[in-house]
N, C-alpha and C. Protein backbone atom coordinates (compact mmCIF):
# COMPACT_ATOMS: atom_id res chain seq x y z
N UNK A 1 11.14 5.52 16.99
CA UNK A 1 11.83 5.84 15.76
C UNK A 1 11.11 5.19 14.59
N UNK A 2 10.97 6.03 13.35
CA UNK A 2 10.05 5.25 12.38
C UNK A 2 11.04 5.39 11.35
N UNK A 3 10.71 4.22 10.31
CA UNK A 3 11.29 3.84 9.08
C UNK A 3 10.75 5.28 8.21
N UNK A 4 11.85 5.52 7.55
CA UNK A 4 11.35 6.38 6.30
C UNK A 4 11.95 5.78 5.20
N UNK A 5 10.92 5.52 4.48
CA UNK A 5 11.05 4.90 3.05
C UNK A 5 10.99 6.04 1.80
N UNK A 6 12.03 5.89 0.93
CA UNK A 6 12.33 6.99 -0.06
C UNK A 6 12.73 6.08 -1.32
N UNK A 7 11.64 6.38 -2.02
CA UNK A 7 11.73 5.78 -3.58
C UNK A 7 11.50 7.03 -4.46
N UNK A 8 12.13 6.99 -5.67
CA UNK A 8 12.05 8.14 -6.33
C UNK A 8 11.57 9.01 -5.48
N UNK A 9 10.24 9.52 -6.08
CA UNK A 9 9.64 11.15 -5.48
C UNK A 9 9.02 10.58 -4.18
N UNK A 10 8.79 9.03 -3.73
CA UNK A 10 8.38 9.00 -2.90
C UNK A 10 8.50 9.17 -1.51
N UNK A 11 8.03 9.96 -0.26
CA UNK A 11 8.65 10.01 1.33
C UNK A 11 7.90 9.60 1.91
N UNK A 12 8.34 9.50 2.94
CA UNK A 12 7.18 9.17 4.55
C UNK A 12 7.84 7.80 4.87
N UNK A 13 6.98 7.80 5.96
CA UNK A 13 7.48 6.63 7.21
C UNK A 13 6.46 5.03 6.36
N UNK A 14 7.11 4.24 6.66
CA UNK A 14 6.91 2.71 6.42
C UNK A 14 4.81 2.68 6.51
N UNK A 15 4.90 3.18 7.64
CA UNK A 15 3.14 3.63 8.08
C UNK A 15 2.64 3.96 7.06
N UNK A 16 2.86 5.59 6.85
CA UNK A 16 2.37 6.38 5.62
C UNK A 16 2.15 5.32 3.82
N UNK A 17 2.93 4.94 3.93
CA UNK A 17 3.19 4.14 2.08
C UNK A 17 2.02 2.69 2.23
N UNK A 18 1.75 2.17 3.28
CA UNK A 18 0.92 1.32 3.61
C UNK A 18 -0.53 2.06 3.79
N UNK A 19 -0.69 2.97 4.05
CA UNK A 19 -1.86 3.65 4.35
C UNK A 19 -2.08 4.28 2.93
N UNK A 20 -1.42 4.90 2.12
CA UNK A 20 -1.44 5.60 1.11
C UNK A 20 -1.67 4.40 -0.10
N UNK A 21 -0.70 3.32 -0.08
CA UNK A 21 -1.02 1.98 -1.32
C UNK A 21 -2.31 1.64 -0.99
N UNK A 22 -2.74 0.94 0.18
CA UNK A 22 -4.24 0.54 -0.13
C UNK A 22 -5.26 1.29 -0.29
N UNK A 23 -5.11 2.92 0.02
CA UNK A 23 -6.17 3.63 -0.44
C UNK A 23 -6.05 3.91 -1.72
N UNK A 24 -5.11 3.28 -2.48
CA UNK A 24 -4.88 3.72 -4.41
C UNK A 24 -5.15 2.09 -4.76
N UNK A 25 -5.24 0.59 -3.74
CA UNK A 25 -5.70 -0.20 -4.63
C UNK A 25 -7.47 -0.32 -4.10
N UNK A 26 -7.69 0.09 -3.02
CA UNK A 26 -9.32 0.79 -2.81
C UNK A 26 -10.34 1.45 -4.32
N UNK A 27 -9.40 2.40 -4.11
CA UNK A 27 -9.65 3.06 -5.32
C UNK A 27 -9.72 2.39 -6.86
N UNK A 28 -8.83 1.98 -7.10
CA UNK A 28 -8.67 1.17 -8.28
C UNK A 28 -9.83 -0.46 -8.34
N UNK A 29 -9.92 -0.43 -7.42
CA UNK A 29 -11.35 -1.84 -6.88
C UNK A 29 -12.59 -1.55 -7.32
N UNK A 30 -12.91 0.16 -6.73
CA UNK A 30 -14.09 0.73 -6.52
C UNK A 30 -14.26 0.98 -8.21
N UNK A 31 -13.48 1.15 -8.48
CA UNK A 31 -13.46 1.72 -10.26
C UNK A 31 -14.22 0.84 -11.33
N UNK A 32 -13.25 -0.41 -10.82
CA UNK A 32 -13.85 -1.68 -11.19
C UNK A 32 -15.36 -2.15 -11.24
N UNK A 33 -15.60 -2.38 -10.20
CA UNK A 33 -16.95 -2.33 -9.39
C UNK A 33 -18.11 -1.35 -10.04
N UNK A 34 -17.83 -0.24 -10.15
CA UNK A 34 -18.58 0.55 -10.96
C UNK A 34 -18.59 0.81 -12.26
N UNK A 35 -17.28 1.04 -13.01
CA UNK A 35 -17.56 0.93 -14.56
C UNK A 35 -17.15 -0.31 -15.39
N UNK A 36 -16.62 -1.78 -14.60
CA UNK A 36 -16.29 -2.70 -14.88
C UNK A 36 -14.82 -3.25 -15.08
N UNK A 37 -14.40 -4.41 -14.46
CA UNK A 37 -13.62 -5.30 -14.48
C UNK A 37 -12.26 -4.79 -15.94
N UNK A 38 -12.96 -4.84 -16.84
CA UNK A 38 -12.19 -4.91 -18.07
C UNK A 38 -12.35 -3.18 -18.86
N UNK A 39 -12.51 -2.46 -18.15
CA UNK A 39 -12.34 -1.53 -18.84
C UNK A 39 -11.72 -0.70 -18.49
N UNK A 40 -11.17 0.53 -19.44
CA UNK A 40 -9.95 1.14 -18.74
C UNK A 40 -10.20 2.46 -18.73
N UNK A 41 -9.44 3.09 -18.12
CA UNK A 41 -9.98 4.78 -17.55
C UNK A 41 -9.46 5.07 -18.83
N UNK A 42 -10.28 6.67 -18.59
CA UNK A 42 -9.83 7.32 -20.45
C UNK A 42 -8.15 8.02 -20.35
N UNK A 43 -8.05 8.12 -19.65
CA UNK A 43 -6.35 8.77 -18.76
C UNK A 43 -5.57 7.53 -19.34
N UNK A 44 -5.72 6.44 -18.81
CA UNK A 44 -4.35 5.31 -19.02
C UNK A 44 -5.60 3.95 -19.67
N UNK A 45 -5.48 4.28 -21.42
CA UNK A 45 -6.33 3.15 -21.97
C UNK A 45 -5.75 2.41 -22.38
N UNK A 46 -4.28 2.24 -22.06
CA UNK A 46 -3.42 1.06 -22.03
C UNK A 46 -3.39 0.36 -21.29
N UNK A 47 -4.13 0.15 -19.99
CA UNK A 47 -4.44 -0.42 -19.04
C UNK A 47 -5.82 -0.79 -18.48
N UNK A 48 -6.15 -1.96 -18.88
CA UNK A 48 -7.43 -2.63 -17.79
C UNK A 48 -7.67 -1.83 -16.26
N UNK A 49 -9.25 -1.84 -15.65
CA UNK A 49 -9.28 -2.09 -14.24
C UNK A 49 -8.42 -3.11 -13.52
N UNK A 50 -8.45 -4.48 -14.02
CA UNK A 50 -7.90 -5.34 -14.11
C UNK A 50 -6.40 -5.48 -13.65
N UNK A 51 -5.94 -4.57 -14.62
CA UNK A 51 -4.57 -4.39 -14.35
C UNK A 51 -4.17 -3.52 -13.36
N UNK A 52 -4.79 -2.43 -13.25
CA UNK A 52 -4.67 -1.65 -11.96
C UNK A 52 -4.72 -2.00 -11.02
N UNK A 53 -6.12 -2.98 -10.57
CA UNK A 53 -5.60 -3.90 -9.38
C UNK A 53 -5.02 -4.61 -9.29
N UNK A 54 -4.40 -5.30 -9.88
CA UNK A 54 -3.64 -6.25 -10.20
C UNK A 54 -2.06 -5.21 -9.90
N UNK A 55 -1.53 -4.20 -10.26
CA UNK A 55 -0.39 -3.45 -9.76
C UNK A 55 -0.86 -2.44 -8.62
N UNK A 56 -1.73 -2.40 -8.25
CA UNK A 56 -1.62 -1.61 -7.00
C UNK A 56 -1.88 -2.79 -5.80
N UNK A 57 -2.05 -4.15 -6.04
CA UNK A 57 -1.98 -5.36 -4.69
C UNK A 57 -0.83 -5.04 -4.89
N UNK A 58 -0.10 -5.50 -6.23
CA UNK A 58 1.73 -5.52 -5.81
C UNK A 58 2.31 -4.22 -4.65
N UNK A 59 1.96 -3.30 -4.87
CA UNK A 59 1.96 -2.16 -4.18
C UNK A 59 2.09 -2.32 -2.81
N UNK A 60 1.32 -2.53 -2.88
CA UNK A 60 0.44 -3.36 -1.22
C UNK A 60 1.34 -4.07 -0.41
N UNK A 61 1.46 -5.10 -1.33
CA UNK A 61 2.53 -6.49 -0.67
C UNK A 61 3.82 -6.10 -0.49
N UNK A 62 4.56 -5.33 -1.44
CA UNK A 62 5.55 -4.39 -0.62
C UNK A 62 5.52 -3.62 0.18
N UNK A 63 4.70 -2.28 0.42
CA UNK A 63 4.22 -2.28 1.63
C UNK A 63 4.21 -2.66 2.95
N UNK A 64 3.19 -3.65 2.73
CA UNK A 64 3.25 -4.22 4.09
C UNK A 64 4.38 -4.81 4.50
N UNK A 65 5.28 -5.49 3.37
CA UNK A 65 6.17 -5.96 3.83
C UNK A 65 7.30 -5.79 4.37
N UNK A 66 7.95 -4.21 4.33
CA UNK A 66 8.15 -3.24 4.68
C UNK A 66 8.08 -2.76 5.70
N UNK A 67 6.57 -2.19 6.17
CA UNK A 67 6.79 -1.93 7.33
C UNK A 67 6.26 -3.32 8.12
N UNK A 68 6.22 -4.59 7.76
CA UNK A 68 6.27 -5.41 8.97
C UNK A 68 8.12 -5.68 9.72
N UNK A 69 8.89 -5.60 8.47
CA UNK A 69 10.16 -5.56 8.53
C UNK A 69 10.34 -4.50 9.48
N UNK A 70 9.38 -3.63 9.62
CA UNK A 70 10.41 -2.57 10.61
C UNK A 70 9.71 -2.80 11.49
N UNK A 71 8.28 -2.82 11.95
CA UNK A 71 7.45 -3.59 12.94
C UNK A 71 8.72 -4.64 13.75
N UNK A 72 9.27 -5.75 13.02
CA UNK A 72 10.15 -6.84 13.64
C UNK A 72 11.59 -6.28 14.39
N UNK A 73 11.52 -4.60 13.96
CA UNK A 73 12.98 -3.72 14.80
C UNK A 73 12.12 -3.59 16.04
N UNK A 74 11.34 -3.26 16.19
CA UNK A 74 11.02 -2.69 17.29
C UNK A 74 10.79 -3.97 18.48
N UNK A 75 10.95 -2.91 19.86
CA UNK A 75 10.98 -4.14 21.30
C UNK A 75 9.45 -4.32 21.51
N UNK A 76 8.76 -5.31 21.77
CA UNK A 76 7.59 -5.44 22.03
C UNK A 76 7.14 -4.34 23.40
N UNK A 77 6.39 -3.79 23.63
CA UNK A 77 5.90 -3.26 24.52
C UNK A 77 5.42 -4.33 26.07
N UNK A 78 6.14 -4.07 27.09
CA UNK A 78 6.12 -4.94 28.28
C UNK A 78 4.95 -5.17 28.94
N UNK A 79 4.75 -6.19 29.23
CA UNK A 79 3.70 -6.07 30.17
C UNK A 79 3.59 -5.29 31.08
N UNK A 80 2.04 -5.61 31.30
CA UNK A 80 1.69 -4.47 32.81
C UNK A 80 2.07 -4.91 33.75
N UNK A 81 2.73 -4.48 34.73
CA UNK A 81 3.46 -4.53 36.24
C UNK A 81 4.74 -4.97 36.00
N UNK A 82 5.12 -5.49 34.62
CA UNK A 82 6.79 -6.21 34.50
C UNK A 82 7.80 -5.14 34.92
N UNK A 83 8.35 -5.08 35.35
CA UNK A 83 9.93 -4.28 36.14
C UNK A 83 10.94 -4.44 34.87
């Protein structure tokens, strides 16, 4: 059974939102890295690279935290030969 997490427009399972945040603070890194630290896309020039990574870790850290919370529902998987 998997967690489905629903924020505004957002769906999917606890998995999905962890897989999906770090490939948007990936992204937001790589941005950095290539047109620099302090500068901001022409889309949102109210905002630093800087700041983008800086709100897409937050992203992240909920996330994970999230689905480790549902990770901690589940029964560990038994050993081999345990009855």
């Amino acid at each position: 059974m998997k967690e489905v997490v629903t924020r505004q427009a957002e769906t999917g399972t606890a998995e999905d939102r962890v897989i999906e945040e770090v490939g948007e603070l990936l992204q937001a890194i790589g941005k950095a890295h290539r047109f620099g630290l302090y500068n901001a896309h022409p889309d949102r020039p109210q905002r630093t690279n800087y700041e983008e990574i800086l709100l897409e870790a937050e992203d992240v850290i909920l996330a994970v935290t999230r689905y480790t919370r549902f990770l901690h529902t589940l029964q560990p998987m038994p050993e081999p030969g345990a009855a």
